[in-house]
N, C-alpha and C. Protein backbone atom coordinates (compact mmCIF):
# COMPACT_ATOMS: atom_id res chain seq x y z
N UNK A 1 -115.43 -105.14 291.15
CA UNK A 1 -115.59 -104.54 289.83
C UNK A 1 -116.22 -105.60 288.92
N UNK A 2 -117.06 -104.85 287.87
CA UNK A 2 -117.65 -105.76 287.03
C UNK A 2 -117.53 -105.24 285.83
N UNK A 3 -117.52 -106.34 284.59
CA UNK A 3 -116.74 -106.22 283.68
C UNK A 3 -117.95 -106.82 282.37
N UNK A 4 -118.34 -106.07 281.48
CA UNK A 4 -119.95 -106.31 280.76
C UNK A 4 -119.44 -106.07 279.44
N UNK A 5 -120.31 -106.65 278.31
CA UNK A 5 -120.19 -106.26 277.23
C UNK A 5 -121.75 -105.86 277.02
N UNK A 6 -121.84 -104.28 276.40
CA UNK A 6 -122.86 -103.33 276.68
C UNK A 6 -123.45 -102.75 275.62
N UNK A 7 -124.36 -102.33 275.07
CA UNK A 7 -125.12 -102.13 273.75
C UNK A 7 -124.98 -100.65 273.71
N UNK A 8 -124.00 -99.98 273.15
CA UNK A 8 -123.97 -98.16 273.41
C UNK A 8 -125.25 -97.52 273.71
N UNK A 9 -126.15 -97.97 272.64
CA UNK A 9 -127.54 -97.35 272.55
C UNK A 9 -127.83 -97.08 273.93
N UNK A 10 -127.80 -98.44 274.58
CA UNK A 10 -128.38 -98.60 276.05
C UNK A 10 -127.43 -97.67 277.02
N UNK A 11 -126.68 -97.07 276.82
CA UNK A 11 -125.49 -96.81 277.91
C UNK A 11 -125.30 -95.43 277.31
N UNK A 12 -126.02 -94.38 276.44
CA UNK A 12 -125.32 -93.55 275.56
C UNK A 12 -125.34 -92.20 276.88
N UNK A 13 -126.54 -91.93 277.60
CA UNK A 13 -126.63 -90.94 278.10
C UNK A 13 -125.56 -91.30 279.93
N UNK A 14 -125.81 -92.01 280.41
CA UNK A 14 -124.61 -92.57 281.07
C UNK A 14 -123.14 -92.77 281.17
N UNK A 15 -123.21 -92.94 279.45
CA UNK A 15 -121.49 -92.69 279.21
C UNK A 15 -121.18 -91.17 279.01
N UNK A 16 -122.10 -89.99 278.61
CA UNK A 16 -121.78 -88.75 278.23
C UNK A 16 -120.52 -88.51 279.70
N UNK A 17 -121.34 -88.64 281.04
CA UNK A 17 -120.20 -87.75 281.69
C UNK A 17 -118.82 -88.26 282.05
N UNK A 18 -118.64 -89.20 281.43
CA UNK A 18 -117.37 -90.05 281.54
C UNK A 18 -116.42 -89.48 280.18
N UNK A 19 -117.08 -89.55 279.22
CA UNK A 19 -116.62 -89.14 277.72
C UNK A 19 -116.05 -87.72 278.14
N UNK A 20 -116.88 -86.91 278.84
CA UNK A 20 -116.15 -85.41 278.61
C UNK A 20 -115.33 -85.42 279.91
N UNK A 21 -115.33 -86.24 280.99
CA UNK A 21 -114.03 -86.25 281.87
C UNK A 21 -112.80 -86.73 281.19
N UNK A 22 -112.89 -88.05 280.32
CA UNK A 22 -111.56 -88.37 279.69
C UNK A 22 -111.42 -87.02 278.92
N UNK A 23 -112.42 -86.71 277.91
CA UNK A 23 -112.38 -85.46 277.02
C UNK A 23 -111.51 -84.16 277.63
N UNK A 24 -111.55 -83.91 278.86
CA UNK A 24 -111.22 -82.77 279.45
C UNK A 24 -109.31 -83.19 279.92
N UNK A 25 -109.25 -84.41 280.07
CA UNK A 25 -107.75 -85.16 280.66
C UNK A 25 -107.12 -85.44 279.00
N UNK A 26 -107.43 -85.86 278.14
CA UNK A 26 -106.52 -86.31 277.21
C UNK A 26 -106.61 -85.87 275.97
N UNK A 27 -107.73 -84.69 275.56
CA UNK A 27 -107.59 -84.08 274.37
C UNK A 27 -107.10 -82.81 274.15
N UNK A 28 -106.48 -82.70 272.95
CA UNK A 28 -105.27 -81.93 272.37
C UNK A 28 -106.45 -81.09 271.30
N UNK A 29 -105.77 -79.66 271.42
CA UNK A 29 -106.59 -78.43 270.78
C UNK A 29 -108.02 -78.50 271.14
N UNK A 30 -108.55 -78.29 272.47
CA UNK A 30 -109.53 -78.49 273.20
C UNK A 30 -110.18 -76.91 272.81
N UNK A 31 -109.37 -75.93 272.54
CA UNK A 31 -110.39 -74.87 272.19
C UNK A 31 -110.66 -74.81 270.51
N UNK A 32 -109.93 -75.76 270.40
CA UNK A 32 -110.33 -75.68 268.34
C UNK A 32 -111.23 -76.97 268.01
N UNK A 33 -110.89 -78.01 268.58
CA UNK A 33 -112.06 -79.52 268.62
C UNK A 33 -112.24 -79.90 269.49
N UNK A 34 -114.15 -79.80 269.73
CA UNK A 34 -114.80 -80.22 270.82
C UNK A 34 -115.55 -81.82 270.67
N UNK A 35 -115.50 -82.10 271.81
CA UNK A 35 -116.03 -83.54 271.44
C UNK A 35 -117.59 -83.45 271.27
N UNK A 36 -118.03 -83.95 270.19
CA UNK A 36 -119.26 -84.12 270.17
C UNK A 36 -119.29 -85.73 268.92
N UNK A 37 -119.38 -86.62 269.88
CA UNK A 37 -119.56 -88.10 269.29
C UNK A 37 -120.62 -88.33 268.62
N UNK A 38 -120.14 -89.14 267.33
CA UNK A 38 -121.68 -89.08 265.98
C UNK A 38 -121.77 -90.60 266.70
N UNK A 39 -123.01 -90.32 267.82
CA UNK A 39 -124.16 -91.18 268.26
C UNK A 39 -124.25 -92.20 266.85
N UNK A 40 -124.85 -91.79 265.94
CA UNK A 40 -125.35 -92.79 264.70
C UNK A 40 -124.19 -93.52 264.72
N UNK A 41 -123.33 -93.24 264.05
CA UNK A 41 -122.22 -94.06 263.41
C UNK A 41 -121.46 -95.37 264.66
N UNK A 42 -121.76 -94.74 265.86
CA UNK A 42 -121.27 -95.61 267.02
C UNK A 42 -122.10 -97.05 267.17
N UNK A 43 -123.67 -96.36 266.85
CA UNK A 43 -124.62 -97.34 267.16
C UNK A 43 -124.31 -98.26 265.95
N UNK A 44 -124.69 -97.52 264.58
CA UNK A 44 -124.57 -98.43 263.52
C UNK A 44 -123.52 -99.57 263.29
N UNK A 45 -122.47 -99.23 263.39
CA UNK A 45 -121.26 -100.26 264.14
C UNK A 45 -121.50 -101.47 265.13
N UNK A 46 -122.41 -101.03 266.34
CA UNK A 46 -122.66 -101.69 266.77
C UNK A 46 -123.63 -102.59 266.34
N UNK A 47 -124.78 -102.37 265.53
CA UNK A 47 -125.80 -102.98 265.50
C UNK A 47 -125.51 -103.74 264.41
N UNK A 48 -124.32 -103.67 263.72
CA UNK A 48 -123.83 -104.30 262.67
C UNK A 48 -122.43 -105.47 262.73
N UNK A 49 -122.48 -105.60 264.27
CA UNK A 49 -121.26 -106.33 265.06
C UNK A 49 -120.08 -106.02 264.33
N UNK A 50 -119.80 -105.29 264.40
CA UNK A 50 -118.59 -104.37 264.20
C UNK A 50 -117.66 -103.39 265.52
N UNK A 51 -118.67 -102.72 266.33
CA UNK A 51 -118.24 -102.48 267.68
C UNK A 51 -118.65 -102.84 268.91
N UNK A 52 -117.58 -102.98 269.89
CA UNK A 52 -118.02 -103.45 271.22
C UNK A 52 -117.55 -102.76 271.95
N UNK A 53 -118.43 -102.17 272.86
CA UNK A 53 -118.66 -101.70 273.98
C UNK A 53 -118.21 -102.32 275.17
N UNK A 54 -117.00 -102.61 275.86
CA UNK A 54 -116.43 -103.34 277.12
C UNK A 54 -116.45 -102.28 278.35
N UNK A 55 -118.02 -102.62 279.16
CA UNK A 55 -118.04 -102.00 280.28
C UNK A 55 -117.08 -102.13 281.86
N UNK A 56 -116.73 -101.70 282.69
CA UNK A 56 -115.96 -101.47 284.29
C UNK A 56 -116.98 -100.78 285.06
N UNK A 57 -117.65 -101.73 285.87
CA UNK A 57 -118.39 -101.00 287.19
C UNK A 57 -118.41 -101.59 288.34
N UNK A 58 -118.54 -100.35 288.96
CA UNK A 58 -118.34 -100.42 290.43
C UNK A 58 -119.52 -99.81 291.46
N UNK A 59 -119.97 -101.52 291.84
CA UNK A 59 -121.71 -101.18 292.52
C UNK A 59 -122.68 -100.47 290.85
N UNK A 60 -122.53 -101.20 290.03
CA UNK A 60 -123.08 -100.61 289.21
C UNK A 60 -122.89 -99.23 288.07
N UNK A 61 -121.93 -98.73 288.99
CA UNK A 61 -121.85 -97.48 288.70
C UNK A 61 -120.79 -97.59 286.93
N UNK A 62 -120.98 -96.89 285.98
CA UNK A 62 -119.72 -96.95 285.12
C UNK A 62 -118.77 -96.02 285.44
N UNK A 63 -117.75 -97.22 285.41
CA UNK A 63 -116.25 -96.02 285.92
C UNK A 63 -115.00 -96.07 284.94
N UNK A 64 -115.81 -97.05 283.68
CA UNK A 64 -114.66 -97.81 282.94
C UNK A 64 -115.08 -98.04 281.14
N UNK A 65 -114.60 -97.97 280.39
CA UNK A 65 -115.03 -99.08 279.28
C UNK A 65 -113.20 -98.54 278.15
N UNK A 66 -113.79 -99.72 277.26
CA UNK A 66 -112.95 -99.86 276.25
C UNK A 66 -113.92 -100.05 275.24
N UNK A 67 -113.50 -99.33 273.92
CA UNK A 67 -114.40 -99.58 272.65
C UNK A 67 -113.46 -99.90 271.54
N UNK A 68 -113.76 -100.91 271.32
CA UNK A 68 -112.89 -101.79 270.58
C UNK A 68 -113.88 -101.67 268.71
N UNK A 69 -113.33 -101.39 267.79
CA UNK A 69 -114.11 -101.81 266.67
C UNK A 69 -113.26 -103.03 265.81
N UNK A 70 -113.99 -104.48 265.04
CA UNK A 70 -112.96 -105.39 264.82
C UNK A 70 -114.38 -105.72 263.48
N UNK A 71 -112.50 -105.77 262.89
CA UNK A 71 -113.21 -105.97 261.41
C UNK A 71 -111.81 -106.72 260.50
N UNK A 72 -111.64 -106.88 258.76
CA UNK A 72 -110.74 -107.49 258.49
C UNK A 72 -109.81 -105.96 258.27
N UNK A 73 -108.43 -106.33 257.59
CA UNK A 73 -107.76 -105.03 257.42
C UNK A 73 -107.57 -105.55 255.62
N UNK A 74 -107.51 -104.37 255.07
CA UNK A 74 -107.42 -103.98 253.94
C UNK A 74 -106.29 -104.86 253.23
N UNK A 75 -105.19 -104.92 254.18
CA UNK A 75 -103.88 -105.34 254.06
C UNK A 75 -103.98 -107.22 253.85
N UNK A 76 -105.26 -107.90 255.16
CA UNK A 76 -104.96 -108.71 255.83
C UNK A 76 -106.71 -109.28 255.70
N UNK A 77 -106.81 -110.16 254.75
CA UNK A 77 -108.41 -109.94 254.50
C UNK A 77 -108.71 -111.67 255.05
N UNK A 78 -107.62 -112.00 255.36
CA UNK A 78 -108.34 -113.57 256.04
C UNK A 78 -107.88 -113.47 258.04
N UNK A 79 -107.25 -112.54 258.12
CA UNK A 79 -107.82 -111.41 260.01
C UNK A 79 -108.75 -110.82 260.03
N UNK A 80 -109.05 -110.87 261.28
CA UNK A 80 -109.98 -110.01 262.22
C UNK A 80 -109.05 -109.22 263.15
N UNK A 81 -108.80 -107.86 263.10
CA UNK A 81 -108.35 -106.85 264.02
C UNK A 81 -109.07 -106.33 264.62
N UNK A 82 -109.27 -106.62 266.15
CA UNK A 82 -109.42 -105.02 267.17
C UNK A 82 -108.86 -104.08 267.58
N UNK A 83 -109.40 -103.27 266.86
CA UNK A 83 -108.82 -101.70 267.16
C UNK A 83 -109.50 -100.96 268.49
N UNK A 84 -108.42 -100.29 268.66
CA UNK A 84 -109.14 -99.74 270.24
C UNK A 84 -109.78 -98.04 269.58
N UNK A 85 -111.20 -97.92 269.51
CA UNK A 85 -111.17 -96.57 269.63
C UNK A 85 -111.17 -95.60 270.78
N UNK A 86 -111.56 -96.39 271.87
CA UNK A 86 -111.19 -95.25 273.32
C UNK A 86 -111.39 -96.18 274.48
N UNK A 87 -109.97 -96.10 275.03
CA UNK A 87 -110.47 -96.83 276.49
C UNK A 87 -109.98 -95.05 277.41
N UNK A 88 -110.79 -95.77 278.95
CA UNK A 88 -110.97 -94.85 279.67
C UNK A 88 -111.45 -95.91 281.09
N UNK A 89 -110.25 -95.11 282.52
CA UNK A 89 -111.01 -95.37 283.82
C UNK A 89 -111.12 -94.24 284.59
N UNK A 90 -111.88 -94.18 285.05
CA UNK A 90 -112.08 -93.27 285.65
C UNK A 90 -110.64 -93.08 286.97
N UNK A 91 -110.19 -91.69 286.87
CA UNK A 91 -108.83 -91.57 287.92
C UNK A 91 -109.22 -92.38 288.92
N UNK A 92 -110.46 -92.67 289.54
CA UNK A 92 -110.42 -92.88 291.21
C UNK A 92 -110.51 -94.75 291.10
N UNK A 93 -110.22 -95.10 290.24
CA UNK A 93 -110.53 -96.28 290.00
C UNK A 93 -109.49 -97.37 289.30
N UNK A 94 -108.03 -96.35 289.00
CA UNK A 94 -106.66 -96.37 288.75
C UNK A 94 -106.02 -97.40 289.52
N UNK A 95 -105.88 -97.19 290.71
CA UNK A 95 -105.26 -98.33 291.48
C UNK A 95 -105.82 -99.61 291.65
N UNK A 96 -104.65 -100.33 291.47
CA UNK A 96 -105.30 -101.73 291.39
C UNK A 96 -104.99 -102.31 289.92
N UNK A 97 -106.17 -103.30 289.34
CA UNK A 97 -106.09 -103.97 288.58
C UNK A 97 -107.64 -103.81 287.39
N UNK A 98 -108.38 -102.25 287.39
CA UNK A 98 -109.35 -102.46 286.74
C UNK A 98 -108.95 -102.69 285.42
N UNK A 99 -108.16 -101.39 285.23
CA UNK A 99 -107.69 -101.54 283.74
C UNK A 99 -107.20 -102.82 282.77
N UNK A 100 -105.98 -103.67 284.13
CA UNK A 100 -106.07 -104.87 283.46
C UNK A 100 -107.39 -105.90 283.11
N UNK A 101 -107.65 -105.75 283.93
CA UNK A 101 -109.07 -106.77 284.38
C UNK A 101 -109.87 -106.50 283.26
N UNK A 102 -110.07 -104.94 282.89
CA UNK A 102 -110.88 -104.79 281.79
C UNK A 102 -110.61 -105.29 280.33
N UNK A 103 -109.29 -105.20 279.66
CA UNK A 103 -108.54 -105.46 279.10
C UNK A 103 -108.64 -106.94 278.25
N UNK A 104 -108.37 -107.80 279.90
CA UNK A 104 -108.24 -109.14 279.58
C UNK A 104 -109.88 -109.83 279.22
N UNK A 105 -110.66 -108.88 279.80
CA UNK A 105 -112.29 -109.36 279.80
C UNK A 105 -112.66 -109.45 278.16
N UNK A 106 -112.04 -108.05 277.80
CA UNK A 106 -112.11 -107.78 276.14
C UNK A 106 -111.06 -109.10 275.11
N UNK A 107 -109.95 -108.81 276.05
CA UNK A 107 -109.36 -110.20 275.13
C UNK A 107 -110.04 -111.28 274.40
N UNK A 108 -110.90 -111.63 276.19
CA UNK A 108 -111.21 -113.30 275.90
C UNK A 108 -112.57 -113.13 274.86
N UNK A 109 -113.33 -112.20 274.79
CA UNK A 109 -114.45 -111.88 274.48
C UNK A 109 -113.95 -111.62 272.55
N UNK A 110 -113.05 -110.87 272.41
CA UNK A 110 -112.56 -110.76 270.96
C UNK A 110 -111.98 -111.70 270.19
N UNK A 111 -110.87 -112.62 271.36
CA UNK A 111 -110.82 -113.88 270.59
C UNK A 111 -111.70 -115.09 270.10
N UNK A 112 -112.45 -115.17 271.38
CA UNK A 112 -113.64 -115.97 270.97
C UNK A 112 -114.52 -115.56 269.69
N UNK A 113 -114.17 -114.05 269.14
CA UNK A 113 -114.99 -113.92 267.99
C UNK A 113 -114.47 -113.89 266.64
N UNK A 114 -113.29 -114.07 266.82
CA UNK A 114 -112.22 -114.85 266.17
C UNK A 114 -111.13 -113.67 265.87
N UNK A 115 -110.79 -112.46 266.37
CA UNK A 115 -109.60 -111.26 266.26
C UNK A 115 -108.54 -111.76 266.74
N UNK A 116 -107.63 -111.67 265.78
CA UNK A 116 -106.60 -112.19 266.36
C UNK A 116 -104.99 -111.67 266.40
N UNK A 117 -105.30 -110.03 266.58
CA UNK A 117 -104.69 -108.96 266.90
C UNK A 117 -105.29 -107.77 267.56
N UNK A 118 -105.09 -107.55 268.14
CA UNK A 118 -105.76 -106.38 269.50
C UNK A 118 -104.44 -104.90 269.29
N UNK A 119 -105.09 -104.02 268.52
CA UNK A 119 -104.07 -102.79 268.79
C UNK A 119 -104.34 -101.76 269.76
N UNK A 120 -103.81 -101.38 270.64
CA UNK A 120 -104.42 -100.14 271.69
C UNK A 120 -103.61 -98.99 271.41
N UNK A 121 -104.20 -97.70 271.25
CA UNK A 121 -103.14 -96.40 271.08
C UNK A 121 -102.99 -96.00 272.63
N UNK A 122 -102.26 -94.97 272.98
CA UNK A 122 -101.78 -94.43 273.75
C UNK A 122 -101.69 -92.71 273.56
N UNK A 123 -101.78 -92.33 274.24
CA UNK A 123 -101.26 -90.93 274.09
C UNK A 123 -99.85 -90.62 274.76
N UNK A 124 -98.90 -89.79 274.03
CA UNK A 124 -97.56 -89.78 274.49
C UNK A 124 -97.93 -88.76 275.69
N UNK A 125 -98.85 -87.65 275.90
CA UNK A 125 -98.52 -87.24 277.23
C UNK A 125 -99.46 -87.63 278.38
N UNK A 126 -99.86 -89.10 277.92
CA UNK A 126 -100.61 -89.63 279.23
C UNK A 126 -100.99 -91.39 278.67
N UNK A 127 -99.51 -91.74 278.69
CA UNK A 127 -99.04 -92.83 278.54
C UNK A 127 -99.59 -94.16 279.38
N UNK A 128 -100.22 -94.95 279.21
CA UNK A 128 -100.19 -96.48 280.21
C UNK A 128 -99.52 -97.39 279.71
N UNK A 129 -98.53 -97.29 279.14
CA UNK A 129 -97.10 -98.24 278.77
C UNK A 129 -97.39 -99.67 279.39
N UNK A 130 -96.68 -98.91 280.58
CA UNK A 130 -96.07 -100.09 281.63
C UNK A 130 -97.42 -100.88 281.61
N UNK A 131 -98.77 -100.80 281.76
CA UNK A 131 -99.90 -101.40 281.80
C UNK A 131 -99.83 -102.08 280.71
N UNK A 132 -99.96 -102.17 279.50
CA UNK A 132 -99.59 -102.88 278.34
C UNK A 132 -98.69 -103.41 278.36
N UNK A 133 -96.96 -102.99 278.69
CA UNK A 133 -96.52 -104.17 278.74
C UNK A 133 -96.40 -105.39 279.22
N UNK A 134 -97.08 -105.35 280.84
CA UNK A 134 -97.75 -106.20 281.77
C UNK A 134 -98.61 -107.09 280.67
N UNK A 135 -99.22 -106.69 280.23
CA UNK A 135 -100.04 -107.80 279.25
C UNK A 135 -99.64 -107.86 278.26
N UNK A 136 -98.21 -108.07 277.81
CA UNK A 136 -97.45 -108.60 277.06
C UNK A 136 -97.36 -107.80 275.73
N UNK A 137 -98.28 -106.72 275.55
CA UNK A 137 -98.42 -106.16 274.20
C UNK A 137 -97.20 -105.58 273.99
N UNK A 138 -97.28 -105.27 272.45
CA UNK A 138 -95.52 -104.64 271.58
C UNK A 138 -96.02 -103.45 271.26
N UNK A 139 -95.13 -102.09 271.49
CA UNK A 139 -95.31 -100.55 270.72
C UNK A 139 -94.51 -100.90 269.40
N UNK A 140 -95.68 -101.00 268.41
CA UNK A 140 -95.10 -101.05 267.13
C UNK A 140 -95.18 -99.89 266.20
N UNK A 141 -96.08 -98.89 266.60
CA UNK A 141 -95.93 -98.07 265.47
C UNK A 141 -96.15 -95.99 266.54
N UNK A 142 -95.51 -95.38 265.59
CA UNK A 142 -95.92 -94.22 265.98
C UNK A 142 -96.87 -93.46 265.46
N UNK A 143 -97.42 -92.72 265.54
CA UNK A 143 -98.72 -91.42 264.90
C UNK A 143 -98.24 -90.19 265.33
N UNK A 144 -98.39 -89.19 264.21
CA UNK A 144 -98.00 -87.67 264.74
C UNK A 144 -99.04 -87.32 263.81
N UNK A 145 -99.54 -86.38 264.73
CA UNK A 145 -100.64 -85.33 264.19
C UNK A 145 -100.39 -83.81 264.17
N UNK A 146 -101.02 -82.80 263.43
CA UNK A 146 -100.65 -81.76 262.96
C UNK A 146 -102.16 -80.87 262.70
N UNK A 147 -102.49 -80.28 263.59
CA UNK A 147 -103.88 -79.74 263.30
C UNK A 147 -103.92 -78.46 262.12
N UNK A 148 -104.27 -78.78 261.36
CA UNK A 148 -104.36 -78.05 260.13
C UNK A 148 -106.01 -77.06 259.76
N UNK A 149 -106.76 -77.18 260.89
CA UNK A 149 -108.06 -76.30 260.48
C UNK A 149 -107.69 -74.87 260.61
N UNK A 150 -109.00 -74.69 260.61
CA UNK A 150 -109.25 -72.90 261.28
C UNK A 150 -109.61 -72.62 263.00
């Protein structure tokens, strides 16, 4: 497995069929919100070193990434936080150690840019706990959501 830090732009049509496999495994009100990712705002982030793209492949192939965005917090204006906006491995690629591997690749890569808190969410009905706690991380906070459209 190989483990890249990747320019979305470059990777956008490549990552689509990965996006709607996680899309199809871990999103909630799937017939009321469909995924359709604002391309711009992903890139602009990026091109503004604000987001990173942490690729997982295998023979090339993408089977993996984490998208981390790191910036200061409102709260905390002399930190740098990475926030996780979506990690994803592909099921067949579960066993083993990608996920960590990927993880720790992003670590070393975020600290070196000086973040010096890493938050990852979870979803409660498709949990990787035990994977996080392996890498020492703390569940500090909860989120409940409430879909309120039409």
């Amino acid at each position: 497995m190989e483990y890249a830090i990747e320019q979305i732009s470059d990777i956008q049509k490549e990552l689509q069929p990965l996006l709607d496999l996680h899309w199809q495994q871990i999103a909630l009100n799937k017939d009321k919100i469909k995924l359709n990712p604002d391309w711009k705002k992903y890139i602009a982030l990026n091109d503004n070193g604000l987001l990173y793209f942490y690729s997982a492949r295998e023979n090339k192939k993408l089977v993996g990434y984490f998208v981390v965005t790191a910036s200061t917090s409102m709260h905390y204006a002399d930190h740098l936080f990475g926030i996780c906006d979506i990690i994803f491995i592909h099921p067949d690629y579960r066993r083993g150690s990608a996920g960590i591997r990927l993880i720790k690749f992003a670590e070393a890569h975020l600290k070196s840019i000086g973040v010096s808190c890493i938050y990852i969410n979870t979803k409660t009905h498709a949990p990787f706990d035990a994977l996080l706690d392996k890498l020492q991380y703390t569940c500090i906070e909860r989120v409940y959501s409430k879909f309120i459209g039409n």
